[in-house]
N, C-alpha and C. Protein backbone atom coordinates (compact mmCIF):
# COMPACT_ATOMS: atom_id res chain seq x y z
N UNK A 1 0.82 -1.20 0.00
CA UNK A 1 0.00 0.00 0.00
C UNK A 1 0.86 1.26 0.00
N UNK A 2 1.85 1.00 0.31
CA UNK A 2 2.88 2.56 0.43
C UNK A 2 3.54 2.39 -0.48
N UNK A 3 4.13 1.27 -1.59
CA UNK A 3 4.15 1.44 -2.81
C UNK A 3 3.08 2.32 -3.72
N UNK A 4 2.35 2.20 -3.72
CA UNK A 4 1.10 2.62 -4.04
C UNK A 4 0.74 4.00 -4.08
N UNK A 5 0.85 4.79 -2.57
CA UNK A 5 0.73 6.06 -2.30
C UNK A 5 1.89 6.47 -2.97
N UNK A 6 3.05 6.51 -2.97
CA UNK A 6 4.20 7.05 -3.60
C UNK A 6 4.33 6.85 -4.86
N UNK A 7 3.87 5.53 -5.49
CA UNK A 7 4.11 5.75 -7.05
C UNK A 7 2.38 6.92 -7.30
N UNK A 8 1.81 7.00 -6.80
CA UNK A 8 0.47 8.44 -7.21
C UNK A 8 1.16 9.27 -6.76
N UNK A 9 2.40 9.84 -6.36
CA UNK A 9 2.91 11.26 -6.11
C UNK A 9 3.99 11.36 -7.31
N UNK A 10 4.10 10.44 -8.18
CA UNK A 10 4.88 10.53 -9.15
C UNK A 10 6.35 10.56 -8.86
N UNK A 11 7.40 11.53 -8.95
CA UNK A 11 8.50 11.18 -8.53
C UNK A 11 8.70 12.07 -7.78
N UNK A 12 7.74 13.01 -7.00
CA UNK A 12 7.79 13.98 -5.86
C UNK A 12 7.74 13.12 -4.83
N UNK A 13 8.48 13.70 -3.66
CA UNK A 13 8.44 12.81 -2.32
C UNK A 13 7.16 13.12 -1.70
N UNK A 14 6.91 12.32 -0.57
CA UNK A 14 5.82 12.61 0.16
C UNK A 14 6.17 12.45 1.76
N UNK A 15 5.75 13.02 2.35
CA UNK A 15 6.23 13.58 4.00
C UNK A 15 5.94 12.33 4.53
N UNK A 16 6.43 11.92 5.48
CA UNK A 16 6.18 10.73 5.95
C UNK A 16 4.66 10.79 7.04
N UNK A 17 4.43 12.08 7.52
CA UNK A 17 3.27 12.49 8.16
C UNK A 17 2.26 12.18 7.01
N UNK A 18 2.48 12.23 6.03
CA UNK A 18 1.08 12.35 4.75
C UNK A 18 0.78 11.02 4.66
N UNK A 19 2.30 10.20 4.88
CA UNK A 19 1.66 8.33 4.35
C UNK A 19 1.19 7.79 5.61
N UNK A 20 1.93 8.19 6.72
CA UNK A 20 1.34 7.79 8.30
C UNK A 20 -0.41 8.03 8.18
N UNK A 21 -0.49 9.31 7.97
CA UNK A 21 -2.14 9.40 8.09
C UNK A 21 -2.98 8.86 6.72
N UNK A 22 -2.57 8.72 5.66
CA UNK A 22 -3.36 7.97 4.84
C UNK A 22 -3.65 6.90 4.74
N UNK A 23 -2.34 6.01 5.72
CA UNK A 23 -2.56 4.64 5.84
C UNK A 23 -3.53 4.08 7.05
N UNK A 24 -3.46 5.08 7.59
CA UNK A 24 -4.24 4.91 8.80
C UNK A 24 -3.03 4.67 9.78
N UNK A 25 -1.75 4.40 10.15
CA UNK A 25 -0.71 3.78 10.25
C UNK A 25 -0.38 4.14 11.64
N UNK A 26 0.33 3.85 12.82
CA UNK A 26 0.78 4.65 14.01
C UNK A 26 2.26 4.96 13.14
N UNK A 27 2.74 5.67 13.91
CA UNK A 27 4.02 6.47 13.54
C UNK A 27 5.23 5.01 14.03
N UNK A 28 5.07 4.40 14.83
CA UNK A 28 6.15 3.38 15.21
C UNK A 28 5.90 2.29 13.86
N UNK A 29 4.82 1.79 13.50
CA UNK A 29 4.63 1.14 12.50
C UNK A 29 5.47 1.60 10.86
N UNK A 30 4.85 2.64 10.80
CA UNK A 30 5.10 3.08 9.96
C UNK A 30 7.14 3.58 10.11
N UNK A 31 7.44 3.63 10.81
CA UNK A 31 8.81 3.88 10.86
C UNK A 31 9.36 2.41 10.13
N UNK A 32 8.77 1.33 11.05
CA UNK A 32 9.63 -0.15 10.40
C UNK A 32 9.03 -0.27 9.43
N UNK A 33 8.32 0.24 8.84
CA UNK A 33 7.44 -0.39 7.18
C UNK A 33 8.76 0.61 6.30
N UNK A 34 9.11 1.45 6.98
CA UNK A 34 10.01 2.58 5.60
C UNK A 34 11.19 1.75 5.86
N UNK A 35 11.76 1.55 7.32
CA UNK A 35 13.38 1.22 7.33
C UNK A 35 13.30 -0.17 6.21
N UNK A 36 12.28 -0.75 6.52
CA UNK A 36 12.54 -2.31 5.56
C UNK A 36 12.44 -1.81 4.44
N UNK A 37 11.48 -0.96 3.53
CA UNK A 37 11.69 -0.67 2.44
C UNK A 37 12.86 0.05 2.11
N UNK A 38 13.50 0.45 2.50
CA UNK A 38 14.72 1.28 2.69
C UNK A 38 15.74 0.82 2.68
N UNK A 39 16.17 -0.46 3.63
CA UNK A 39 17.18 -1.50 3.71
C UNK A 39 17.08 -2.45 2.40
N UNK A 40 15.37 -2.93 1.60
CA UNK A 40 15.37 -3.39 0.21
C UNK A 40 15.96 -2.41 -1.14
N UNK A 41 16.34 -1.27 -0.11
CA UNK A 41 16.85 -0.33 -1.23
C UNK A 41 15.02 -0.15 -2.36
N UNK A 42 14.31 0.06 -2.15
CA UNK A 42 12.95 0.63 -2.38
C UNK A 42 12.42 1.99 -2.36
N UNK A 43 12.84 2.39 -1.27
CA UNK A 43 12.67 3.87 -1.01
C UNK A 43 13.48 4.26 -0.69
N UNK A 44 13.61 5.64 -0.87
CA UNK A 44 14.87 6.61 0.09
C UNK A 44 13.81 7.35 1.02
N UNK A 45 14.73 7.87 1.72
CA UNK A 45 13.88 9.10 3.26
C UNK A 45 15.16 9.98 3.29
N UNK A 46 14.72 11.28 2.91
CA UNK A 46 15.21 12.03 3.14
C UNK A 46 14.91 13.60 4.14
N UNK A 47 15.82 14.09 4.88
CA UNK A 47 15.03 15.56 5.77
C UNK A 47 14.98 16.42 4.28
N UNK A 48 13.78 17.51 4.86
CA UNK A 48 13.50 18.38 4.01
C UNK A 48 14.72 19.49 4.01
N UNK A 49 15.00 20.16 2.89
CA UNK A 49 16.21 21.12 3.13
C UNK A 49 15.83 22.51 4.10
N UNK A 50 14.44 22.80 3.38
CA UNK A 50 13.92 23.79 4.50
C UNK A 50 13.33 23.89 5.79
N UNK A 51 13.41 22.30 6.19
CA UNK A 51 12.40 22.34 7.74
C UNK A 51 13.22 20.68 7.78
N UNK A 52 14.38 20.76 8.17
CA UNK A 52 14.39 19.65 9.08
C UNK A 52 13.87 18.61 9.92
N UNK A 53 12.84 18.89 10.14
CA UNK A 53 11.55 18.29 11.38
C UNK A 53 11.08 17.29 9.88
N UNK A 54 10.99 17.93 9.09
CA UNK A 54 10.15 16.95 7.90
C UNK A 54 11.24 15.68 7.43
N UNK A 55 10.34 14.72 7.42
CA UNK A 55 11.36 13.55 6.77
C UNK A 55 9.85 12.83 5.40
N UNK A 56 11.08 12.96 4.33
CA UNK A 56 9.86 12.78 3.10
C UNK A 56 10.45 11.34 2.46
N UNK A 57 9.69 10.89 1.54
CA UNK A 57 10.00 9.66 1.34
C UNK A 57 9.69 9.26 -0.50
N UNK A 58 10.52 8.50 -1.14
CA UNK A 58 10.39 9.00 -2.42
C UNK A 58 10.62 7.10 -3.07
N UNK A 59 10.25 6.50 -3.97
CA UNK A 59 10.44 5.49 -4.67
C UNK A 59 11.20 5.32 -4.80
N UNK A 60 12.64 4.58 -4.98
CA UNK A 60 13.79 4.23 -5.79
C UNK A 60 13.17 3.87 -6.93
N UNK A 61 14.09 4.03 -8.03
CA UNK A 61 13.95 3.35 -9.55
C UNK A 61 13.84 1.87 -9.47
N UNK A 62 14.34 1.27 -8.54
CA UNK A 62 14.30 -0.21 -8.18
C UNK A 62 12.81 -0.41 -7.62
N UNK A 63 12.22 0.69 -6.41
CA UNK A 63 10.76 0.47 -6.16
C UNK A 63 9.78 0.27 -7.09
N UNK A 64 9.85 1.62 -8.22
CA UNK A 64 9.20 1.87 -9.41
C UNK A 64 9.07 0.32 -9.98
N UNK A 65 10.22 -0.24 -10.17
CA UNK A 65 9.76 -1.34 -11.01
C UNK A 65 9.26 -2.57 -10.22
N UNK A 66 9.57 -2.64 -9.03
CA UNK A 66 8.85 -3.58 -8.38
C UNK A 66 7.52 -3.24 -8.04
N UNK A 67 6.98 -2.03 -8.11
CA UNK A 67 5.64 -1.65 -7.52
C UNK A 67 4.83 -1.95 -9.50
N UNK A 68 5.73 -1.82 -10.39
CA UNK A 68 5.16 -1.63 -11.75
C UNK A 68 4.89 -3.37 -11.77
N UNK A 69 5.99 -4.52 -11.26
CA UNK A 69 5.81 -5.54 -11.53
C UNK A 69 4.61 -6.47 -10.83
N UNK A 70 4.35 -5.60 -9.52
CA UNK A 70 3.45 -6.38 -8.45
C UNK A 70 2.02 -6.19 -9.51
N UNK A 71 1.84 -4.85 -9.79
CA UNK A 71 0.59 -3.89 -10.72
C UNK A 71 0.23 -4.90 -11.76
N UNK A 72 1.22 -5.60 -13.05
CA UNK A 72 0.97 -6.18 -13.87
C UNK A 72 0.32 -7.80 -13.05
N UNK A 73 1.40 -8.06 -12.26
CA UNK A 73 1.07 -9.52 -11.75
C UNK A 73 -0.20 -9.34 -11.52
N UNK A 74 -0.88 -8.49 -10.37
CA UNK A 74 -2.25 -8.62 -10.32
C UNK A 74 -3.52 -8.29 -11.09
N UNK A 75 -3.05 -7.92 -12.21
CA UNK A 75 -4.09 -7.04 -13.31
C UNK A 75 -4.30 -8.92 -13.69
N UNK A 76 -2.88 -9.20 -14.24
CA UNK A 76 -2.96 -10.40 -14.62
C UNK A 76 -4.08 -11.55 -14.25
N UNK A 77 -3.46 -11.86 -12.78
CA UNK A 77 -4.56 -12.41 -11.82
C UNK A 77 -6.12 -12.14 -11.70
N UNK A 78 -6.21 -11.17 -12.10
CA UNK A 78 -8.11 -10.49 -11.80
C UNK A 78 -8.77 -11.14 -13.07
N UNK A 79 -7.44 -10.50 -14.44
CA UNK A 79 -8.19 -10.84 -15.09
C UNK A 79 -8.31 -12.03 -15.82
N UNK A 80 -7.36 -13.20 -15.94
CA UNK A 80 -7.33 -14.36 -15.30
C UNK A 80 -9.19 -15.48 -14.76
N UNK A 81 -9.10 -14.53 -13.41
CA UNK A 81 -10.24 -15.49 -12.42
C UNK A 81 -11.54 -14.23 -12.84
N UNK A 82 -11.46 -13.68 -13.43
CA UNK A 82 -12.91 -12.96 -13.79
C UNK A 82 -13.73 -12.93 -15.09
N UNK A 83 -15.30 -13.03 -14.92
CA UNK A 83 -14.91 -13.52 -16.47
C UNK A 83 -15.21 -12.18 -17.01
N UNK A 84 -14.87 -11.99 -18.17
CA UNK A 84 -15.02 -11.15 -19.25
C UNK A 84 -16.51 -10.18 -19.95
């Protein structure tokens, strides 16, 4: 799902406060959902240059294509088991 929110911001980052509350998410949760995507090399997190306090969060080119590959797999799948 946070693949998701970030590939709809295109290749602008998004504050980590914006995906916490869209996901519905607590802030401790959501901290280990970024470090693992982060350690898969998936996302980066970076502070904002003008407000420090902000930490934003952006796709890697490596995310992009894994979030593009999950997208096809399941289009696949639906349409697959649905009929026509």
């Amino acid at each position: 799902m946070i693949e998701r929110a970030l590939a709809g911001a295109g290749n602008r980052p998004v504050p980590v406060t914006r995906l916490t509350a869209f996901l519905q998410e607590s802030g401790t949760r959501m901290s280990a959902l970024l470090k693992h995507l982060q350690a898969a090399g998936l996302i980066e997190r970076n502070r904002r240059t003008d407000d420090r306090r902000t930490v934003e969060v952006n796709l890697t080119e490596a995310g992009r294509t894994r979030f593009a590959d999950a997208e096809r797999t399941a289009h696949m799948r639906l349409t697959r088991h649905l009929p026509a």
